[in-house]
N, C-alpha and C. Protein backbone atom coordinates (compact mmCIF):
# COMPACT_ATOMS: atom_id res chain seq x y z
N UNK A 1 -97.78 -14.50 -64.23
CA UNK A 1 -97.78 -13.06 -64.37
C UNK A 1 -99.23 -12.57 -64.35
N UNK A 2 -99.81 -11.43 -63.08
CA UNK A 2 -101.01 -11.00 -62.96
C UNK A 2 -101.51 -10.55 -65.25
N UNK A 3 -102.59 -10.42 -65.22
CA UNK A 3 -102.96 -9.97 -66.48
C UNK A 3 -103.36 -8.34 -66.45
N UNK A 4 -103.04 -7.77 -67.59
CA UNK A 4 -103.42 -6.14 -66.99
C UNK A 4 -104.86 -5.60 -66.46
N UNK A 5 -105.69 -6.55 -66.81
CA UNK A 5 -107.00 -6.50 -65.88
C UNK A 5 -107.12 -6.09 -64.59
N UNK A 6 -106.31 -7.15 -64.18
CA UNK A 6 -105.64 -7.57 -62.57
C UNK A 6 -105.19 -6.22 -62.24
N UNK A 7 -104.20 -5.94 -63.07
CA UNK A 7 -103.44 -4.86 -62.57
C UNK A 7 -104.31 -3.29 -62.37
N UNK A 8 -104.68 -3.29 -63.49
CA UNK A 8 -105.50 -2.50 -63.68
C UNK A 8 -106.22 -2.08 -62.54
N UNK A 9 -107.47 -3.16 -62.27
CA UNK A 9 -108.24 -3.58 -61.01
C UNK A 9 -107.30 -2.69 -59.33
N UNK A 10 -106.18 -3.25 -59.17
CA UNK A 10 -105.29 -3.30 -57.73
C UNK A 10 -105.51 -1.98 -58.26
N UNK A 11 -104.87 -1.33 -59.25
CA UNK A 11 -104.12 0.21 -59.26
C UNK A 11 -105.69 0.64 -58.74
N UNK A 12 -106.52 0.34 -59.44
CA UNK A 12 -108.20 1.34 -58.51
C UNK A 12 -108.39 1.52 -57.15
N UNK A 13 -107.70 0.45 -56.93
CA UNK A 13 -108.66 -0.18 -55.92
C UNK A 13 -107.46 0.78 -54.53
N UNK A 14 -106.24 0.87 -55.05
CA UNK A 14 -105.24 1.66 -54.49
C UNK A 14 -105.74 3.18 -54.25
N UNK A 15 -106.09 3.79 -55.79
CA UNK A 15 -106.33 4.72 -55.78
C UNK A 15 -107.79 5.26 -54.59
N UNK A 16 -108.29 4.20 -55.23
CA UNK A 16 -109.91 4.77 -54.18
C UNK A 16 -109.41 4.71 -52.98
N UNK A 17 -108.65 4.09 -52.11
CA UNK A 17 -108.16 3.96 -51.20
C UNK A 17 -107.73 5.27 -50.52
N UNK A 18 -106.75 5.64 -51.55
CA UNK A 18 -106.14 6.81 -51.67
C UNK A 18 -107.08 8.12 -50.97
N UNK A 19 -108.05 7.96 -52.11
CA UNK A 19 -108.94 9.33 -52.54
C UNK A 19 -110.30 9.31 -51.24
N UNK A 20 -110.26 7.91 -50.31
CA UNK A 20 -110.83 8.20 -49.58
C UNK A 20 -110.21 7.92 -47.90
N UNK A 21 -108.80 8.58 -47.96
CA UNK A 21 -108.16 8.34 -46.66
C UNK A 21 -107.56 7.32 -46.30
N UNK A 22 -107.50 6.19 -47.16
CA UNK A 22 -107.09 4.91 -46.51
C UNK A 22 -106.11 4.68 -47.33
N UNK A 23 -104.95 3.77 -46.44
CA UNK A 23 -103.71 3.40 -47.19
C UNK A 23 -104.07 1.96 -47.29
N UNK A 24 -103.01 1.54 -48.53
CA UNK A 24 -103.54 0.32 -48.21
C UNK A 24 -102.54 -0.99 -47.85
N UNK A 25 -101.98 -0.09 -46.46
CA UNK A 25 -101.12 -1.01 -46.09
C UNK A 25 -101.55 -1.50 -44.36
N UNK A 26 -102.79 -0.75 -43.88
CA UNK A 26 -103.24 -1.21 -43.38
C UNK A 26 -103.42 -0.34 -41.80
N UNK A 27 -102.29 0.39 -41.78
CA UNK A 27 -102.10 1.42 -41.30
C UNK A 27 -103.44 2.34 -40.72
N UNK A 28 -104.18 2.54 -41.14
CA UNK A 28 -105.41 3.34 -41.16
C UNK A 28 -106.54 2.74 -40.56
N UNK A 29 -106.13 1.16 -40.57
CA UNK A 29 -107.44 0.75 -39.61
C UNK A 29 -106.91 0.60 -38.74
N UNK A 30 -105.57 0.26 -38.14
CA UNK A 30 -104.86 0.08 -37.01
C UNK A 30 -104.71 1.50 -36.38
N UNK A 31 -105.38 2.60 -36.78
CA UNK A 31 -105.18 3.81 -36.00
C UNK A 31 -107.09 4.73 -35.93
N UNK A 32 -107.92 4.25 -37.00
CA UNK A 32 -108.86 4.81 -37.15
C UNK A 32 -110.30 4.15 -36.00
N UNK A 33 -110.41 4.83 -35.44
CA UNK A 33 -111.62 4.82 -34.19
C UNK A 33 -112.54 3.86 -34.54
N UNK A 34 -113.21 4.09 -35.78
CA UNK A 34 -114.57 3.30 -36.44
C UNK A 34 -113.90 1.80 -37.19
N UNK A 35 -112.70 1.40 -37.02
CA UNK A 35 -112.77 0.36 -37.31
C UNK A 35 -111.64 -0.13 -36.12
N UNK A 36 -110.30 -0.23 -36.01
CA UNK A 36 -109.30 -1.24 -35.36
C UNK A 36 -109.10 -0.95 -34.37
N UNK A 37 -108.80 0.44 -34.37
CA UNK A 37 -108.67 1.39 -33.39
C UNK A 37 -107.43 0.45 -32.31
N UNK A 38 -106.65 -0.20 -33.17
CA UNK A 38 -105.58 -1.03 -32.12
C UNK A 38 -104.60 -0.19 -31.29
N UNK A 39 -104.83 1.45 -31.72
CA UNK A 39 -103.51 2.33 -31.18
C UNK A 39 -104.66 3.06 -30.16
N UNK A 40 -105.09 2.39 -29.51
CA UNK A 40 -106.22 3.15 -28.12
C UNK A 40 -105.64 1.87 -27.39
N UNK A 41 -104.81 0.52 -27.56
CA UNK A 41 -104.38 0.30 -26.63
C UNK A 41 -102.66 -0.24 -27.01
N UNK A 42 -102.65 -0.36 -27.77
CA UNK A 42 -101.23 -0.78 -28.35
C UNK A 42 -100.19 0.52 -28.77
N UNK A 43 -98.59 0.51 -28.53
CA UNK A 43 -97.99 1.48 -29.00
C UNK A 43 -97.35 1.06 -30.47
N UNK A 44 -96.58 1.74 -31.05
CA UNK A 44 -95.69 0.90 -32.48
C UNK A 44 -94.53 2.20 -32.27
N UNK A 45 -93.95 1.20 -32.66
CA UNK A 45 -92.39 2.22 -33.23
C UNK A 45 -92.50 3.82 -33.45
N UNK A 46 -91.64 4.30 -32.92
CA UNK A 46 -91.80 6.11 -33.95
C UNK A 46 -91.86 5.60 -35.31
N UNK A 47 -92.58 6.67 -35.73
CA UNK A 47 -93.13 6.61 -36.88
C UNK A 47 -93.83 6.20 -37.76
N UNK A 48 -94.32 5.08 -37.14
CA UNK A 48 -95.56 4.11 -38.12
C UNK A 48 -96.81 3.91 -37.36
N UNK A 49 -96.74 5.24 -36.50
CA UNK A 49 -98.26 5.63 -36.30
C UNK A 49 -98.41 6.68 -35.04
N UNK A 50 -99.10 6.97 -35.05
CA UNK A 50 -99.21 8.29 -33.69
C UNK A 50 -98.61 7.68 -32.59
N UNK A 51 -97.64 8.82 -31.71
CA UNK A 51 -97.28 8.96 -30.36
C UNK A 51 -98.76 8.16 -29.58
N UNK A 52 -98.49 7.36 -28.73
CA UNK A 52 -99.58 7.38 -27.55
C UNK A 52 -98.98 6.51 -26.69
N UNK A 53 -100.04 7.16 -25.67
CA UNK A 53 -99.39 6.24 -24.38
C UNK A 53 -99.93 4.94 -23.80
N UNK A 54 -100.35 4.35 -24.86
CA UNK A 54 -101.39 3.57 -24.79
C UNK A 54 -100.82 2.05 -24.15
N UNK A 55 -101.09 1.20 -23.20
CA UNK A 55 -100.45 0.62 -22.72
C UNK A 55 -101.61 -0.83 -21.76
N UNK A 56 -102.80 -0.78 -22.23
CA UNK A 56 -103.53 -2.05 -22.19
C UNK A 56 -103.12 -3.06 -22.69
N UNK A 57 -102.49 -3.43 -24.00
CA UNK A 57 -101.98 -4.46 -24.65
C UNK A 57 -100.17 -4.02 -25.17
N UNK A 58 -99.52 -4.76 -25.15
CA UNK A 58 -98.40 -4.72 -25.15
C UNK A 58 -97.73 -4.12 -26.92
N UNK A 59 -96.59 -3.38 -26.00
CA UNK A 59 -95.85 -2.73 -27.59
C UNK A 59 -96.09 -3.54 -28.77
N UNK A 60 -96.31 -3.04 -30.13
CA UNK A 60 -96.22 -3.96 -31.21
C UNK A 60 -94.94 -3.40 -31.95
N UNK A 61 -93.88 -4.23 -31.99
CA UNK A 61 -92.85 -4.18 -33.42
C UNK A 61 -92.41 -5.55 -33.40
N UNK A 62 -91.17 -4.93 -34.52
CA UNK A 62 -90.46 -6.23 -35.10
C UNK A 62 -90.25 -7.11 -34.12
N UNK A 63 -89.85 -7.22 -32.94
CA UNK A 63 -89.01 -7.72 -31.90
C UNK A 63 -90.07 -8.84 -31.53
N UNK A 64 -91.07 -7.98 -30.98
CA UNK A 64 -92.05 -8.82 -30.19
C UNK A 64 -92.94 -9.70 -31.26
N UNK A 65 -93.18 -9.00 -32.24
CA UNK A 65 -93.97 -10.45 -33.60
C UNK A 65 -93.34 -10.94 -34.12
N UNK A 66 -91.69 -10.70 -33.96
CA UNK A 66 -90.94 -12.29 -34.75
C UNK A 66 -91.48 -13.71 -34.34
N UNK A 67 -91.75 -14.18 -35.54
CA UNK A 67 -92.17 -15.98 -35.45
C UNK A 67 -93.72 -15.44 -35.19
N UNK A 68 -94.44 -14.51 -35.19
CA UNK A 68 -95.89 -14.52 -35.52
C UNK A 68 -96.26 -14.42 -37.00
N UNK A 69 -96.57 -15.79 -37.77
CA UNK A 69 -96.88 -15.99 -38.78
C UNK A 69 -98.32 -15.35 -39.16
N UNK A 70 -98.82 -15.29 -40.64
CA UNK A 70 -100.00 -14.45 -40.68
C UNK A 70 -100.88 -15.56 -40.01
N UNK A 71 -100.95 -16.86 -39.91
CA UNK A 71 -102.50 -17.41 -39.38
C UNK A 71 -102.04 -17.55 -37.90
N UNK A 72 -101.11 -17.05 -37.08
CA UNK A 72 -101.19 -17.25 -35.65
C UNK A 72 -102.01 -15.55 -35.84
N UNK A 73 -101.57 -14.88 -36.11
CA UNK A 73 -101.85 -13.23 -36.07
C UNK A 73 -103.52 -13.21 -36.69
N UNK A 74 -103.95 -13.99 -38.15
CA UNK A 74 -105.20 -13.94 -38.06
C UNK A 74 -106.11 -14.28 -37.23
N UNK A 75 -105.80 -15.68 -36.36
CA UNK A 75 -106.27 -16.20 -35.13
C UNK A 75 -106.59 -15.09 -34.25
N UNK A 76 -105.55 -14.13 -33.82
CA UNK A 76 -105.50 -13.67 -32.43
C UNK A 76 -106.20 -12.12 -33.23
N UNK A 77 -106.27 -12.16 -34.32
CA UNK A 77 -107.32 -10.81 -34.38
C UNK A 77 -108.69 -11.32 -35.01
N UNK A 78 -108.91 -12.20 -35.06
CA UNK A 78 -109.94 -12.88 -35.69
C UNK A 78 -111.05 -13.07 -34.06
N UNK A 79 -110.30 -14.08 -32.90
CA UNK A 79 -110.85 -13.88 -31.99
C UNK A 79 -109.79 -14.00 -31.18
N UNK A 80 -109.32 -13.13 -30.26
CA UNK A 80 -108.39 -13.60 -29.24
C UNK A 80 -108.37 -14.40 -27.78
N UNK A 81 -110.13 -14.43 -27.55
CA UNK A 81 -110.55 -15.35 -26.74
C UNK A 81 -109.95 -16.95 -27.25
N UNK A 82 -110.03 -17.17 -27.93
CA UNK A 82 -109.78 -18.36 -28.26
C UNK A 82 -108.11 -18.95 -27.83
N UNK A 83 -107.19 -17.66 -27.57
CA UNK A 83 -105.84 -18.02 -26.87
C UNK A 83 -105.85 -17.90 -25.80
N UNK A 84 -106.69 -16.93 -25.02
CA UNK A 84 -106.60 -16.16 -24.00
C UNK A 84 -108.42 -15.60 -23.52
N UNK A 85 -109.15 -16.36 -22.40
CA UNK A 85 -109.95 -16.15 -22.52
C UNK A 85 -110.47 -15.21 -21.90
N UNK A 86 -109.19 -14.73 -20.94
CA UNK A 86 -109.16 -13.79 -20.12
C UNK A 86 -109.65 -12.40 -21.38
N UNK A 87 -108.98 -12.26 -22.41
CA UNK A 87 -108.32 -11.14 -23.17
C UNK A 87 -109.32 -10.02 -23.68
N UNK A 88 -108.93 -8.61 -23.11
CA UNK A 88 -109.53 -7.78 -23.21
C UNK A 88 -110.05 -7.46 -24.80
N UNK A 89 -109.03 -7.80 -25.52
CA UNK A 89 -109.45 -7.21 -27.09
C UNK A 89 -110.13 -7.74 -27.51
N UNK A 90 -110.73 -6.39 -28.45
CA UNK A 90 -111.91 -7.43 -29.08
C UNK A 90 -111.62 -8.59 -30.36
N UNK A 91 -112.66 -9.23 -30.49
CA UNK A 91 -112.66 -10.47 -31.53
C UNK A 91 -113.14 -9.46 -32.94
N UNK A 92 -112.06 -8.95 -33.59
CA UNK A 92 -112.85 -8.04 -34.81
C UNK A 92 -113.32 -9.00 -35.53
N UNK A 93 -112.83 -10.30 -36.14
CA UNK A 93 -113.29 -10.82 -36.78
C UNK A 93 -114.94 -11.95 -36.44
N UNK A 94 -114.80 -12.92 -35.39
CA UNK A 94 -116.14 -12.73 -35.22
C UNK A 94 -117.12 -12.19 -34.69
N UNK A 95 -116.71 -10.85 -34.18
CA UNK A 95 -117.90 -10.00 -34.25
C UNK A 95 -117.97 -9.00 -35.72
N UNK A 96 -117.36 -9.14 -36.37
CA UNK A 96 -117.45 -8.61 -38.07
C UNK A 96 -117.30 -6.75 -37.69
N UNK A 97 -116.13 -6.31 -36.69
CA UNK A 97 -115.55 -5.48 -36.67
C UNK A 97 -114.85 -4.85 -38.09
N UNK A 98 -114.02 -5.82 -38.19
CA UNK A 98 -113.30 -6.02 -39.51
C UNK A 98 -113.57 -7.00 -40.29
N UNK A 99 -113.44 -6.54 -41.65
CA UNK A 99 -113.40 -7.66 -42.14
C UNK A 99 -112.63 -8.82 -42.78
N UNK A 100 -112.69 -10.08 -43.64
CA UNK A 100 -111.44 -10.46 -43.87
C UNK A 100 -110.34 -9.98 -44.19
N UNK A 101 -110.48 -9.17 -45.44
CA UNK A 101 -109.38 -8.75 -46.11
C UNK A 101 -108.91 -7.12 -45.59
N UNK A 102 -110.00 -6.64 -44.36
CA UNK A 102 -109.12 -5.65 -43.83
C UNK A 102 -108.34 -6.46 -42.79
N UNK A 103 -108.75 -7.54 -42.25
CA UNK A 103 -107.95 -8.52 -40.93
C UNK A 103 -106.44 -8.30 -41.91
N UNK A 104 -106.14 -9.07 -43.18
CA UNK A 104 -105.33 -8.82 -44.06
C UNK A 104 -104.45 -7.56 -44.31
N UNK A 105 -105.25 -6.82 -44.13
CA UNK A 105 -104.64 -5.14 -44.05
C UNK A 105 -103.50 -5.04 -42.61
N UNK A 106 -104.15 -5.41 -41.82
CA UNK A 106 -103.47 -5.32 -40.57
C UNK A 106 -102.73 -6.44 -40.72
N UNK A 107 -102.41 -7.50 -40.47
CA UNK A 107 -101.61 -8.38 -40.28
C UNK A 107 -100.12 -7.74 -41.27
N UNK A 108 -100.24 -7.19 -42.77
CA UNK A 108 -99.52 -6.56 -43.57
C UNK A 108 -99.15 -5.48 -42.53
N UNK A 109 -99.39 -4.56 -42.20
CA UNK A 109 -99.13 -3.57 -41.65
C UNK A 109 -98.12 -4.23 -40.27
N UNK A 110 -98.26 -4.87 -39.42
CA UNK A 110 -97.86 -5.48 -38.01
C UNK A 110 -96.62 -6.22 -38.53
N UNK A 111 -96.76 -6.95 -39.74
CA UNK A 111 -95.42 -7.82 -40.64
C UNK A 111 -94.18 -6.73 -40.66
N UNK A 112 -94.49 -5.35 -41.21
CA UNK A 112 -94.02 -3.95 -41.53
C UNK A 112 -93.59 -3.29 -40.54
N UNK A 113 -93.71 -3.64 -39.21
CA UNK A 113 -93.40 -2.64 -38.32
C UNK A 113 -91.85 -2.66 -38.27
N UNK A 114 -91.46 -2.07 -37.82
CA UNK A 114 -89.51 -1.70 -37.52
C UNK A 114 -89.20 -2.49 -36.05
């Protein structure tokens, strides 16, 4: 059982989140310009993120990431050259786009889609 420290701690860390635009489900870097900006080429379901017609990298929902576990998904946002060397997207993680625990943010968010 977390200790109320712990808890304590998350509920801030939620809130600041909150109080400065960001959810913290991950949502916000998968749509925000200055960091993931994954919806300038990826679409998602109605409703779990802006209309676009965005169509460089292929639809993301439930369908298509079944059986993408979080370390195949950290891999391929960490660097996706490394599957595909062809691959247009960028490597957020080693170029320190993102960082770990926002890589974390997103992978939560992509788990979530419909």
């Amino acid at each position: 059982m977390p200790s109320p420290v712990r808890l304590l701690a998350a509920a801030a860390a939620m809130a600041a989140a909150a109080a400065w635009g960001q959810s913290a489900d991950g949502r916000d870097l998968f749509t925000r310009p200055d960091k993931g900006n994954c919806i300038a080429c990826h679409q998602v379901p109605e409703g779990s993120g802006p209309a676009v017609r965005a169509d460089v990298g292929p639809r993301l929902d439930a369908a298509r990431l079944k059986g993408w576990d979080r370390k195949r998904l950290r891999g391929i946002l960490d660097d996706p050259t490394l599957a595909n060397p062809d691959s247009v997207m960028p490597p957020y993680g080693r170029h320190h786009l993102l960082e770990a625990r926002e890589i974390e943010r997103v992978i939560d968010f992509l788990h979530a889609l419909p």
